[in-house]
N, C-alpha and C. Protein backbone atom coordinates (compact mmCIF):
# COMPACT_ATOMS: atom_id res chain seq x y z
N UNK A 1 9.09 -57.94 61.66
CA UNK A 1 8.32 -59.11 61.97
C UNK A 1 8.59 -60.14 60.91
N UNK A 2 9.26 -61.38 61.12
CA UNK A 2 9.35 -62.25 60.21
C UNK A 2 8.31 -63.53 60.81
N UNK A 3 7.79 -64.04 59.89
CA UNK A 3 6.77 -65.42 59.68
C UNK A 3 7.29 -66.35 58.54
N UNK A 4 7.36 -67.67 58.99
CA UNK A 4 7.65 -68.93 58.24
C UNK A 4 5.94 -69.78 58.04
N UNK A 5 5.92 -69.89 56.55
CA UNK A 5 4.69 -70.72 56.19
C UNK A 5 5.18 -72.26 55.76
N UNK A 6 4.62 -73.33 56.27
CA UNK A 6 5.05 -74.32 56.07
C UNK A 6 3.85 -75.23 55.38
N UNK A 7 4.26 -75.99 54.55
CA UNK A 7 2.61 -77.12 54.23
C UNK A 7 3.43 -77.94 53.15
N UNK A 8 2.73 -79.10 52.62
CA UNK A 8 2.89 -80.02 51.52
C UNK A 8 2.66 -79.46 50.42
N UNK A 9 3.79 -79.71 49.15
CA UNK A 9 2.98 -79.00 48.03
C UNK A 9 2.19 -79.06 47.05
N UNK A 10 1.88 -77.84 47.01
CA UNK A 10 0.57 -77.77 46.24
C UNK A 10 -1.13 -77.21 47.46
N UNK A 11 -0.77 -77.30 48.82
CA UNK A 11 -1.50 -76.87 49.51
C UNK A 11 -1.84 -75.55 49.92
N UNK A 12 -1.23 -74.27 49.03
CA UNK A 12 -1.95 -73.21 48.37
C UNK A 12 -1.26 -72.16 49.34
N UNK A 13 -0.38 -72.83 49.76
CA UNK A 13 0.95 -71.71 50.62
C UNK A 13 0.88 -70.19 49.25
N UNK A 14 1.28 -70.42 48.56
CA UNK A 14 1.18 -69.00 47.51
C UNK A 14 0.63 -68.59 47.40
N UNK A 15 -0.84 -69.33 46.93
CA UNK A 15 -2.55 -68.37 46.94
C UNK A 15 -2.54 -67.51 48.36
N UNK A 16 -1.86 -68.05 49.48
CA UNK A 16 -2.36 -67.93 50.87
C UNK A 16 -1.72 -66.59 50.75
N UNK A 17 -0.28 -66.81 50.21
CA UNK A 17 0.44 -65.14 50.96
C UNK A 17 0.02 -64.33 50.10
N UNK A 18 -0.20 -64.66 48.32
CA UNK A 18 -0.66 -63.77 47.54
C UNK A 18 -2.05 -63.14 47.91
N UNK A 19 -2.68 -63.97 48.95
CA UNK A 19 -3.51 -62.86 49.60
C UNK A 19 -3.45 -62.27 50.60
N UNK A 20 -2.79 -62.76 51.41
CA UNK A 20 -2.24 -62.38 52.73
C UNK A 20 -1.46 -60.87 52.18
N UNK A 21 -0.59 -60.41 51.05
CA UNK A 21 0.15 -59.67 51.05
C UNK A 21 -0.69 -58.67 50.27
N UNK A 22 -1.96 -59.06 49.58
CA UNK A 22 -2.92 -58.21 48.81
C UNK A 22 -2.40 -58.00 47.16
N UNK A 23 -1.58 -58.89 46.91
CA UNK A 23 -0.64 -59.39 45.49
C UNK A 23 -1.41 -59.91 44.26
N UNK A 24 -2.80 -60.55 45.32
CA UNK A 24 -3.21 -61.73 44.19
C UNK A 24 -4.86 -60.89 43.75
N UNK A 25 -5.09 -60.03 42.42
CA UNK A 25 -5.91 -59.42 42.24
C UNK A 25 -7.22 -59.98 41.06
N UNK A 26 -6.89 -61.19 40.88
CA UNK A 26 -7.20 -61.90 39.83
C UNK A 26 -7.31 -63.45 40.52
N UNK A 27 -8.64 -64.39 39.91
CA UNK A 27 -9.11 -65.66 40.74
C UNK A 27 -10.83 -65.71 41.89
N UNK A 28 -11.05 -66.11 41.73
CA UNK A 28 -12.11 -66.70 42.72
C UNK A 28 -11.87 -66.90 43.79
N UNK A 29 -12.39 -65.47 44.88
CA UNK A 29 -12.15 -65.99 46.40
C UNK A 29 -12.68 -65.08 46.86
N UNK A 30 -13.06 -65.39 48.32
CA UNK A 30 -14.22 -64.66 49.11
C UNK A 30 -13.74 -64.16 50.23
N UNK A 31 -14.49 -63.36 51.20
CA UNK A 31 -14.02 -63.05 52.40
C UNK A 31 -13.16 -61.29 52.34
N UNK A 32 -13.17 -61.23 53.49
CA UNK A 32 -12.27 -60.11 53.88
C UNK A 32 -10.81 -60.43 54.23
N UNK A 33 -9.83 -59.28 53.96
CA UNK A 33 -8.85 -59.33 54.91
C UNK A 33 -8.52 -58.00 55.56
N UNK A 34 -8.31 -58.07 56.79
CA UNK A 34 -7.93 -56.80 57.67
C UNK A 34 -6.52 -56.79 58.05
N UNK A 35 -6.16 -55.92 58.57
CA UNK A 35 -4.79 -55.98 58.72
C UNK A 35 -5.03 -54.81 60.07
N UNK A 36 -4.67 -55.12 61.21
CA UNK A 36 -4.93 -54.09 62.46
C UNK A 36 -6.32 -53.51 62.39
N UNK A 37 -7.56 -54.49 61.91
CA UNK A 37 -9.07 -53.87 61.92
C UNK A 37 -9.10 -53.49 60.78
N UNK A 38 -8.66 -52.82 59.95
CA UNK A 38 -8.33 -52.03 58.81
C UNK A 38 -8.82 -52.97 57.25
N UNK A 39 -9.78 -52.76 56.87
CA UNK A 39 -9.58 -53.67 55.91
C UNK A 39 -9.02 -53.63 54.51
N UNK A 40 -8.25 -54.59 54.11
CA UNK A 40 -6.84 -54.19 53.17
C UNK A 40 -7.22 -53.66 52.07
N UNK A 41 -8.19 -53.15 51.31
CA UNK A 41 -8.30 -52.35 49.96
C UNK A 41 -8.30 -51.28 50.32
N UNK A 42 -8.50 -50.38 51.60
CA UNK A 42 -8.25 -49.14 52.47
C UNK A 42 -6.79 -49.13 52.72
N UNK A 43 -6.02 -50.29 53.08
CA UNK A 43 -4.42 -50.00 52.87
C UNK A 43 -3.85 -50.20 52.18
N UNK A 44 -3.97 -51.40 51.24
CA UNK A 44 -3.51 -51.90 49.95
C UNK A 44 -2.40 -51.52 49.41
N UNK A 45 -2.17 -50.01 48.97
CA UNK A 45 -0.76 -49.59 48.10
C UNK A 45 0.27 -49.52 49.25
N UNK A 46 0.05 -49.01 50.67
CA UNK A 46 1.04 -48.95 51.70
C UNK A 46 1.60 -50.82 51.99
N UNK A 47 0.60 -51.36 52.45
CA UNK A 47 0.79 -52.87 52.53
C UNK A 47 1.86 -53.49 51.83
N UNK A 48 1.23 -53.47 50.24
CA UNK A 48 2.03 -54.04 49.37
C UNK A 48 3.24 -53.45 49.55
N UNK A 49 3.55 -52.02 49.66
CA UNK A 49 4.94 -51.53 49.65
C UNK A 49 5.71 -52.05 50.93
N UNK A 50 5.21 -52.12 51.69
CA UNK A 50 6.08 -52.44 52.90
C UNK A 50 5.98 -53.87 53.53
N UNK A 51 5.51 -54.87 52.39
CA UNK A 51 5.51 -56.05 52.97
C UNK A 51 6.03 -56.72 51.89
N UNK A 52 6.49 -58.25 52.22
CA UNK A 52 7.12 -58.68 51.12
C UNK A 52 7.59 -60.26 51.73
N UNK A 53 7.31 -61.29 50.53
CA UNK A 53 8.00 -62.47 50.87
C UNK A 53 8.72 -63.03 49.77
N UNK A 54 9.43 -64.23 50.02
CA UNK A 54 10.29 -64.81 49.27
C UNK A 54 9.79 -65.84 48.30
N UNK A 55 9.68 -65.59 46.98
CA UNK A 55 8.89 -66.83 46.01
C UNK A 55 9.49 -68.59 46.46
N UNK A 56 9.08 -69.31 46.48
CA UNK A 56 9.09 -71.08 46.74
C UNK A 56 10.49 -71.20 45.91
N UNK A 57 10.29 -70.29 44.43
CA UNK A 57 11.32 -71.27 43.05
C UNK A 57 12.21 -70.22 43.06
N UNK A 58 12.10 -69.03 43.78
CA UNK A 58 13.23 -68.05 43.31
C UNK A 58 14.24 -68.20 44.75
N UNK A 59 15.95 -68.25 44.21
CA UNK A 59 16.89 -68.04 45.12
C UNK A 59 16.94 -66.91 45.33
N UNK A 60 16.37 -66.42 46.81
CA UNK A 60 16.58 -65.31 47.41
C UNK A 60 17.64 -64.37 48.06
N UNK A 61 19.07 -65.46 47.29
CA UNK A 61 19.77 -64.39 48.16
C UNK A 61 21.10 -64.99 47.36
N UNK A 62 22.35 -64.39 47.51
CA UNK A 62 23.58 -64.79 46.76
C UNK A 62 24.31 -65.73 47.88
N UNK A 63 24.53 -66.94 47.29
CA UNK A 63 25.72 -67.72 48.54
C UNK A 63 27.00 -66.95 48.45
N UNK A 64 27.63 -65.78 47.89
CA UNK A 64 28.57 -65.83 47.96
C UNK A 64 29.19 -64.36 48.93
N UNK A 65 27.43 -63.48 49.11
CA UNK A 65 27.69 -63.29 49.87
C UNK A 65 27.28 -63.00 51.58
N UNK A 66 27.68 -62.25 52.54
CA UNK A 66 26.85 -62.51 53.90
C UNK A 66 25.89 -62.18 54.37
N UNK A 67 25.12 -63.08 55.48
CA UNK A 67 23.82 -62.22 55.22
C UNK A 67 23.36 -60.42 55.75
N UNK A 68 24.76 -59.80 56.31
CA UNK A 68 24.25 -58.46 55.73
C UNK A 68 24.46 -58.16 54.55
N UNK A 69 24.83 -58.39 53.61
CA UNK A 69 25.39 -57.92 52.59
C UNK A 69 24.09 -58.58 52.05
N UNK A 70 23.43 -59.66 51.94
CA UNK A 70 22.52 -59.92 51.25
C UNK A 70 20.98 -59.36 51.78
N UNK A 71 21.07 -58.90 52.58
CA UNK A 71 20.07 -58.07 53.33
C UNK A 71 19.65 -56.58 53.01
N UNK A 72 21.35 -56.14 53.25
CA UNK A 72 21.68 -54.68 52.23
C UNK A 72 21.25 -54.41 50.84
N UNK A 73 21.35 -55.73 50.07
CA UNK A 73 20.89 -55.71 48.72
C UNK A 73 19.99 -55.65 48.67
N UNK A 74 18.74 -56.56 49.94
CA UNK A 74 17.38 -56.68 49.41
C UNK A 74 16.59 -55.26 50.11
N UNK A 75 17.67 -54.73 51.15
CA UNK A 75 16.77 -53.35 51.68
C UNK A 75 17.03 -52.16 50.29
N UNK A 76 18.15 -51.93 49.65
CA UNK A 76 18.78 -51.11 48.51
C UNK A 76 17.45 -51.27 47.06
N UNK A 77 17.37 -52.36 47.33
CA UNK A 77 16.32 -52.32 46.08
C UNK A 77 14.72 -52.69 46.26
N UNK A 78 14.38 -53.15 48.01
CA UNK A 78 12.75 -52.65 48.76
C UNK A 78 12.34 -51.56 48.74
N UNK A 79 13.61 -50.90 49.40
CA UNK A 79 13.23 -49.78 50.45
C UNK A 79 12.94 -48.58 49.43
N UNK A 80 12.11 -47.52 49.94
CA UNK A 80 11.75 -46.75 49.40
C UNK A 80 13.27 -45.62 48.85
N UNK A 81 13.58 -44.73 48.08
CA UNK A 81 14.52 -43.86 47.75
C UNK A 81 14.41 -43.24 49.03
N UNK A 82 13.13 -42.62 49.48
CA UNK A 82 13.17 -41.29 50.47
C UNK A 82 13.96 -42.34 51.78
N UNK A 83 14.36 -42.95 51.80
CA UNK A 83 15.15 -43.41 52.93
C UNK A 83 16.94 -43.13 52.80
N UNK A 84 17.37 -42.72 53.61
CA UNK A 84 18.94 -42.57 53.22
C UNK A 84 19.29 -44.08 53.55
N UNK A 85 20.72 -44.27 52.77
CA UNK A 85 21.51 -45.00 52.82
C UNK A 85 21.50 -45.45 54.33
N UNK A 86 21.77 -44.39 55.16
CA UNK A 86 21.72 -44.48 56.85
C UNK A 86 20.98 -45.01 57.33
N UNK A 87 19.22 -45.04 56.97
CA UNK A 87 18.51 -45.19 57.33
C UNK A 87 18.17 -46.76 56.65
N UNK A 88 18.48 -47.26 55.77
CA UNK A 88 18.83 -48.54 54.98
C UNK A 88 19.78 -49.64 56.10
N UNK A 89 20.51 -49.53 56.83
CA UNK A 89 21.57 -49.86 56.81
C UNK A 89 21.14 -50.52 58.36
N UNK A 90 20.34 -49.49 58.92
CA UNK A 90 19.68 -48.68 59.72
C UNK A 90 18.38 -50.49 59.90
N UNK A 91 17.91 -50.30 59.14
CA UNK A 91 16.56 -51.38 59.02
C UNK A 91 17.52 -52.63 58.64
N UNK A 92 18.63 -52.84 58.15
CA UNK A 92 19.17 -54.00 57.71
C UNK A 92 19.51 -54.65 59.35
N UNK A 93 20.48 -53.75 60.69
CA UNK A 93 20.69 -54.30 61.13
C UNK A 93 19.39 -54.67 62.39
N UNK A 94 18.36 -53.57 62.29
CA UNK A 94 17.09 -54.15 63.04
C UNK A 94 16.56 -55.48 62.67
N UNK A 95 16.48 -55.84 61.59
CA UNK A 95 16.12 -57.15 61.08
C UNK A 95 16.61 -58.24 61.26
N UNK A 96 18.00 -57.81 61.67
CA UNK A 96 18.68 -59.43 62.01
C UNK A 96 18.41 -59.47 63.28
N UNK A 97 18.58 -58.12 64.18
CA UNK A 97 18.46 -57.99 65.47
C UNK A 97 16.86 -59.01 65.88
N UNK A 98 15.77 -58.44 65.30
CA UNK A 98 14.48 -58.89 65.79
C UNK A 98 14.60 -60.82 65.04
N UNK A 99 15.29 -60.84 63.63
CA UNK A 99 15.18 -62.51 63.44
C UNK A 99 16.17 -63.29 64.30
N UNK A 100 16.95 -62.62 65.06
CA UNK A 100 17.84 -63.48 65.41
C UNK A 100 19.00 -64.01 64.32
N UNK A 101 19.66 -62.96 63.66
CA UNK A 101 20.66 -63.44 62.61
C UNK A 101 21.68 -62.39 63.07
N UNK A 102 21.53 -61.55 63.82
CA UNK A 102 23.32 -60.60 64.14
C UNK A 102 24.26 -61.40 64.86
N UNK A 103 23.81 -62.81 64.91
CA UNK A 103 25.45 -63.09 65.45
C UNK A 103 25.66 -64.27 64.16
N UNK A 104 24.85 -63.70 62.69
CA UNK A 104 25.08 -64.52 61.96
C UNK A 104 25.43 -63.73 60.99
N UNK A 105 25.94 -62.33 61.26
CA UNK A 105 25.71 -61.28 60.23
C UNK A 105 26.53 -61.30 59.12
N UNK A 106 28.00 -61.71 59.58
CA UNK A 106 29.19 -62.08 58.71
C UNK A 106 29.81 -62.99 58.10
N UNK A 107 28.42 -64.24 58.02
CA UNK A 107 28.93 -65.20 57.77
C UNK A 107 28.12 -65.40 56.39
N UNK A 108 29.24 -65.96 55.32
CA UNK A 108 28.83 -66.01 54.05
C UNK A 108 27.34 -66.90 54.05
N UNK A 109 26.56 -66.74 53.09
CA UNK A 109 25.31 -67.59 52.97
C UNK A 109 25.48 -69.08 52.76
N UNK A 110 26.29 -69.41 51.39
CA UNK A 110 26.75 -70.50 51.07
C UNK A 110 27.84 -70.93 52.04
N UNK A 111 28.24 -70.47 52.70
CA UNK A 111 29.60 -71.16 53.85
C UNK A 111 29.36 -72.14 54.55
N UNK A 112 30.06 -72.58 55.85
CA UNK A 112 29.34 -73.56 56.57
C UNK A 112 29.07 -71.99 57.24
N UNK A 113 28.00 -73.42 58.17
CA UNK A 113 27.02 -72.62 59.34
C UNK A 113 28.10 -72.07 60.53
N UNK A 114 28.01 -70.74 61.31
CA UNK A 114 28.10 -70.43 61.92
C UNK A 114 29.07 -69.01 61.48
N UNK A 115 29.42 -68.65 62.50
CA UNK A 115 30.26 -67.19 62.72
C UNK A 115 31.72 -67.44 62.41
């Protein structure tokens, strides 16, 4: 499941996912969050492990190389050990499949656009 957050900055896009992802444990703020009914200090360590977004200031990925290869990198160092390589490789190409990037799979990051 991929989601794009969009807003002007400074309109608290970070506070938002740092709670949205259960990251932000420190600050003034109220309310619940659930996740499938569930409310997130009951899932919390699973959550955090298996969810994840991209910081605003950090380059997320290498232009030099494609985005499986930069996908591979970021599943190689997410993904849990108990997953084989197979099973890595495995979630890299489901991900492009469900974002809509396997017919973008081989094309360098920094390149021009397309296949």
């Amino acid at each position: 499941w991929t989601s794009t957050t969009l807003s002007l900055f400074g309109c608290g896009k970070t506070t938002f996912l740092d709670l949205l992802t259960g990251r932000r444990k420190s600050g003034t703020f109220s309310g619940d969050i659930y996740i499938n009914g569930i409310k997130m200090e009951d899932v919390r360590d699973w959550y955090v492990h298996n969810t994840g977004y991209m910081l605003q200031l950090a380059t997320p990925y290498y232009e030099q190389l494609t985005v499986r290869e930069n996908l591979t990198l970021a599943a190689a160092m997410k993904l849990p050990d108990t997953f084989t390589l197979r099973e890595k490789f495995e979630r890299v190409e489901q991900v492009m499949e469900v974002s809509g990037l396997s017919e973008l799979a081989d094309t360098i990051v920094g390149g021009v656009t397309g296949p």
